[in-house]
PDB file of N, CA and C in Angstrom:
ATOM      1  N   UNK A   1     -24.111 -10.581  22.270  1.00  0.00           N
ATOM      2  CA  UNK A   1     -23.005 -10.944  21.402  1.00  0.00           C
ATOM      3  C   UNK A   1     -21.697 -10.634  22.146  1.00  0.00           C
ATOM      4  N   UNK A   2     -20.888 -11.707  22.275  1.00  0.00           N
ATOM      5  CA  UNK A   2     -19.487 -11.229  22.721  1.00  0.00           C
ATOM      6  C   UNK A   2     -18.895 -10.625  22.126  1.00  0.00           C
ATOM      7  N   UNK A   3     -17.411  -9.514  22.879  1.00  0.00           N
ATOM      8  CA  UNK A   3     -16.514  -8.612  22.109  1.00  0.00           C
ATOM      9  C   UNK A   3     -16.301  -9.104  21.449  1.00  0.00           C
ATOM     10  N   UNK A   4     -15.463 -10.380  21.284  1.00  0.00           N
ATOM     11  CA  UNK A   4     -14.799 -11.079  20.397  1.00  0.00           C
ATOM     12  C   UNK A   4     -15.332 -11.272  18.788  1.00  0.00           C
ATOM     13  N   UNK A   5     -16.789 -11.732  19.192  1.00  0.00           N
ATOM     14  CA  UNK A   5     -17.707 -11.516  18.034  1.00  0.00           C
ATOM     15  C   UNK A   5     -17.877 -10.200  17.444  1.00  0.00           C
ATOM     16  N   UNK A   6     -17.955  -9.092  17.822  1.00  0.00           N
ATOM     17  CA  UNK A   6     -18.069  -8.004  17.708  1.00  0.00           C
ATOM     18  C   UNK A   6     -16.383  -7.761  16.727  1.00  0.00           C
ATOM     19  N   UNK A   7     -15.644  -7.880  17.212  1.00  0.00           N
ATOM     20  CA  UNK A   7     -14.649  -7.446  16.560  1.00  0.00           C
ATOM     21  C   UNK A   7     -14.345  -8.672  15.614  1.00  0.00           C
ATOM     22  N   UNK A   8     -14.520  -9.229  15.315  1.00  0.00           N
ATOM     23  CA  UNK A   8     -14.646 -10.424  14.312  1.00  0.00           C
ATOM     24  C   UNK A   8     -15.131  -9.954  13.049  1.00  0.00           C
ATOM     25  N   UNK A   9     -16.586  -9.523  13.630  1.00  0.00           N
ATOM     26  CA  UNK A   9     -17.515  -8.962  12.451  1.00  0.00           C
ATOM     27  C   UNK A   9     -17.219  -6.888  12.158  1.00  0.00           C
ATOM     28  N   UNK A  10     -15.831  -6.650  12.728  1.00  0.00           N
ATOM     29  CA  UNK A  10     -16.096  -5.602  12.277  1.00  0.00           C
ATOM     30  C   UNK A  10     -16.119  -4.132  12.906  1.00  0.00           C
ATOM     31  N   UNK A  11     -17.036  -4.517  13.883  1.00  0.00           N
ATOM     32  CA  UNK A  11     -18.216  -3.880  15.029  1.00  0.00           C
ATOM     33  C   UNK A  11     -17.475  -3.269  16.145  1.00  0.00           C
ATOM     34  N   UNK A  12     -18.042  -1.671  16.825  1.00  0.00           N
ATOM     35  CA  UNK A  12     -17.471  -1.183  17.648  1.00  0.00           C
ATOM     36  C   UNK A  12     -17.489  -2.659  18.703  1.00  0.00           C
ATOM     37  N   UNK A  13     -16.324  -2.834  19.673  1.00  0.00           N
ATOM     38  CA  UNK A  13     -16.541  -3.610  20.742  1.00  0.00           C
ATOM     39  C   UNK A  13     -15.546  -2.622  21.633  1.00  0.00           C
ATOM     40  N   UNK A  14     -15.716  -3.477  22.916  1.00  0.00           N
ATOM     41  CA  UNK A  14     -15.317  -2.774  24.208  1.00  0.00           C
ATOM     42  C   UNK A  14     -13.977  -3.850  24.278  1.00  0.00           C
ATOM     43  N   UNK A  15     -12.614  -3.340  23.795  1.00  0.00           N
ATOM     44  CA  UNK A  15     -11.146  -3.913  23.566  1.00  0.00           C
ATOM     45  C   UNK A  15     -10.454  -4.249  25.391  1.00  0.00           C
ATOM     46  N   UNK A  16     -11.457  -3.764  26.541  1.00  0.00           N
ATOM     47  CA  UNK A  16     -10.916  -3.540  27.742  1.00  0.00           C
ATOM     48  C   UNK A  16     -11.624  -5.122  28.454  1.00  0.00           C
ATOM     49  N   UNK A  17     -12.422  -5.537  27.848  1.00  0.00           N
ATOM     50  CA  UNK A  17     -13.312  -6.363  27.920  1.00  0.00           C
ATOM     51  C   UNK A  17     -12.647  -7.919  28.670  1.00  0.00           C
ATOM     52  N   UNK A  18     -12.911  -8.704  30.003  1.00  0.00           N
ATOM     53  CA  UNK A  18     -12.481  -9.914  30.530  1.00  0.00           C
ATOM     54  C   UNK A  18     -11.768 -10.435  29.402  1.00  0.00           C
ATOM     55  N   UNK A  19     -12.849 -10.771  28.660  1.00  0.00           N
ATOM     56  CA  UNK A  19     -13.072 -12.218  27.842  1.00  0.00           C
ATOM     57  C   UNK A  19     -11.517 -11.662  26.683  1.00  0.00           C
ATOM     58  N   UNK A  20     -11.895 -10.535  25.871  1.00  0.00           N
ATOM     59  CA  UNK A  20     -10.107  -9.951  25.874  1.00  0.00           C
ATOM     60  C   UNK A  20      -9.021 -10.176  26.216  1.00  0.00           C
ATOM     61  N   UNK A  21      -9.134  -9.712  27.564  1.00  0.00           N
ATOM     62  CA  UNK A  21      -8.253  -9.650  28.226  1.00  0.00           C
ATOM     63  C   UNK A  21      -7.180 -10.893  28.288  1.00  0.00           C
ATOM     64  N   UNK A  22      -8.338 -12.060  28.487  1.00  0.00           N
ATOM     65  CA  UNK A  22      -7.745 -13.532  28.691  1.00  0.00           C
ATOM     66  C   UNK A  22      -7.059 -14.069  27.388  1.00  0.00           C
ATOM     67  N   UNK A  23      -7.940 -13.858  26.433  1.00  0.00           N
ATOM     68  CA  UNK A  23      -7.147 -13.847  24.755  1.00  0.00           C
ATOM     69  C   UNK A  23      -6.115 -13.391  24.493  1.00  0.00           C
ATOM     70  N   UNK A  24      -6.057 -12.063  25.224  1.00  0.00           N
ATOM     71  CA  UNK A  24      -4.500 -11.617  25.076  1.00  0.00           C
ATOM     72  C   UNK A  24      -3.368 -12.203  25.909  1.00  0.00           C
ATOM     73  N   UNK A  25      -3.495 -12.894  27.293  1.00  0.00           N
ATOM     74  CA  UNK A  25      -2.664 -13.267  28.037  1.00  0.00           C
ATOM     75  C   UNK A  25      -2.241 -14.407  27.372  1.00  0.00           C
ATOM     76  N   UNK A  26      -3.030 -14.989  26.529  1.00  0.00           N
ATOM     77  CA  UNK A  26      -3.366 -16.626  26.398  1.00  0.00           C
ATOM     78  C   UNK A  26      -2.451 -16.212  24.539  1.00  0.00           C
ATOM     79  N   UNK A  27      -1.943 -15.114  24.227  1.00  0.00           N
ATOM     80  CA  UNK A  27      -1.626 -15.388  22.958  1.00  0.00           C
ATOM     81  C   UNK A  27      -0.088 -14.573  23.564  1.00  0.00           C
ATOM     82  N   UNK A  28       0.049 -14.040  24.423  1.00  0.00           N
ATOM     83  CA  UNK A  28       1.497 -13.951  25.154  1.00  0.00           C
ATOM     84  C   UNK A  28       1.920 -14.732  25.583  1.00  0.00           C
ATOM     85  N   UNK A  29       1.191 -15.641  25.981  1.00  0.00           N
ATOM     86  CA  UNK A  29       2.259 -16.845  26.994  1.00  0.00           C
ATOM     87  C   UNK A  29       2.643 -17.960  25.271  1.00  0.00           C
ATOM     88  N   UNK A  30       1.670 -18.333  24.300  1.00  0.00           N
ATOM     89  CA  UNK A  30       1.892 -18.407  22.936  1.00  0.00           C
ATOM     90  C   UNK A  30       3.109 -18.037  22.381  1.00  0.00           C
ATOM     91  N   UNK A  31       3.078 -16.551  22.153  1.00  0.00           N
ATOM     92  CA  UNK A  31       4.426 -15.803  21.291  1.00  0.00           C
ATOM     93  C   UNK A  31       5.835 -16.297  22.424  1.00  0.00           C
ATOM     94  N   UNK A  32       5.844 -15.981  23.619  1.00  0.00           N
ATOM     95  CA  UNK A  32       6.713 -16.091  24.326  1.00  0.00           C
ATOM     96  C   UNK A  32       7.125 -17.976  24.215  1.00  0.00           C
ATOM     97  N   UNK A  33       6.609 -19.337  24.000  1.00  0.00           N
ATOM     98  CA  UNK A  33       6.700 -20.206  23.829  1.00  0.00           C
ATOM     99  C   UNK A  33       7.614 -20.557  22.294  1.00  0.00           C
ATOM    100  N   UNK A  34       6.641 -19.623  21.723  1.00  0.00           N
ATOM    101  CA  UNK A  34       7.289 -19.288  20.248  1.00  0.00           C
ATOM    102  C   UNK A  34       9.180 -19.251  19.822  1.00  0.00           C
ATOM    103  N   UNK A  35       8.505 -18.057  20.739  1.00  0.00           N
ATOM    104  CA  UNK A  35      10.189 -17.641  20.676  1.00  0.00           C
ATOM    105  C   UNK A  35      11.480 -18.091  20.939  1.00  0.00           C
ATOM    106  N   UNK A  36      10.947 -19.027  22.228  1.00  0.00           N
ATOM    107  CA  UNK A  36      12.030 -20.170  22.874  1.00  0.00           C
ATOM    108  C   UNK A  36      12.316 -20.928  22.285  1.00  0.00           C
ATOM    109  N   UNK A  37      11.551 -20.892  20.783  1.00  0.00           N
ATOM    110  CA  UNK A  37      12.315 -22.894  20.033  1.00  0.00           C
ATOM    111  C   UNK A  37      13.368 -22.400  19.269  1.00  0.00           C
ATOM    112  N   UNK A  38      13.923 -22.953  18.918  1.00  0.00           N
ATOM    113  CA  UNK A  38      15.308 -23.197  18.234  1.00  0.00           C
ATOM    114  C   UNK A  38      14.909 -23.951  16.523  1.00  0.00           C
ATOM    115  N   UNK A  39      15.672 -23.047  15.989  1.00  0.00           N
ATOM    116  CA  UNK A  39      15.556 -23.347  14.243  1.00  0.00           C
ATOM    117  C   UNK A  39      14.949 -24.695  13.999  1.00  0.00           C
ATOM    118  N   UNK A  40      15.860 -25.798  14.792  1.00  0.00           N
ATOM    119  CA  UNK A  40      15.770 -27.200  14.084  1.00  0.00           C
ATOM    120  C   UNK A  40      14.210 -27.386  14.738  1.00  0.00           C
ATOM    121  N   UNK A  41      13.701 -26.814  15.393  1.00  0.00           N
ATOM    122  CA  UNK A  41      12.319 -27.367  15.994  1.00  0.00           C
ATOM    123  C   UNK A  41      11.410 -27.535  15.007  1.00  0.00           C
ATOM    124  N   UNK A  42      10.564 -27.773  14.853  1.00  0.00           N
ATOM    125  CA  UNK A  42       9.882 -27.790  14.000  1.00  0.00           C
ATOM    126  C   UNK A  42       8.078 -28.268  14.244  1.00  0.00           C
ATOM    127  N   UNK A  43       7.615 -28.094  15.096  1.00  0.00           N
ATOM    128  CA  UNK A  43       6.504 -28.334  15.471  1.00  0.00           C
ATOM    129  C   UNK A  43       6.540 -29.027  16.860  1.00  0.00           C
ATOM    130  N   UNK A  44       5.222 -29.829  17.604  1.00  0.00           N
ATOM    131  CA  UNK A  44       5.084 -30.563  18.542  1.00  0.00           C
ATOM    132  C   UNK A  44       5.094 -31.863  18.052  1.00  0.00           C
TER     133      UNK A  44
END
């Protein structure tokens, strides 16, 4: 079972974990995209 699954359902997982790791880079480069739009934006 992957971390991801693991912490999904709850479950001790290992938070240091690749597959983590990449989720987290991949939801920073996200927020940081975020942040750059301007009020009137409004989606893609």
């Amino acid at each position: 079972m992957s971390e991801w699954s693991k912490m999904l359902k709850g479950e001790i997982y290992n938070d240091f974990s690749d597959e983590l790791f990449q989720k987290r880079v991949e939801a920073k480069k996200l927020f940081r995209l975020y942040n750059q739009t301007d009020d009137d934006q409004n989606g893609l």
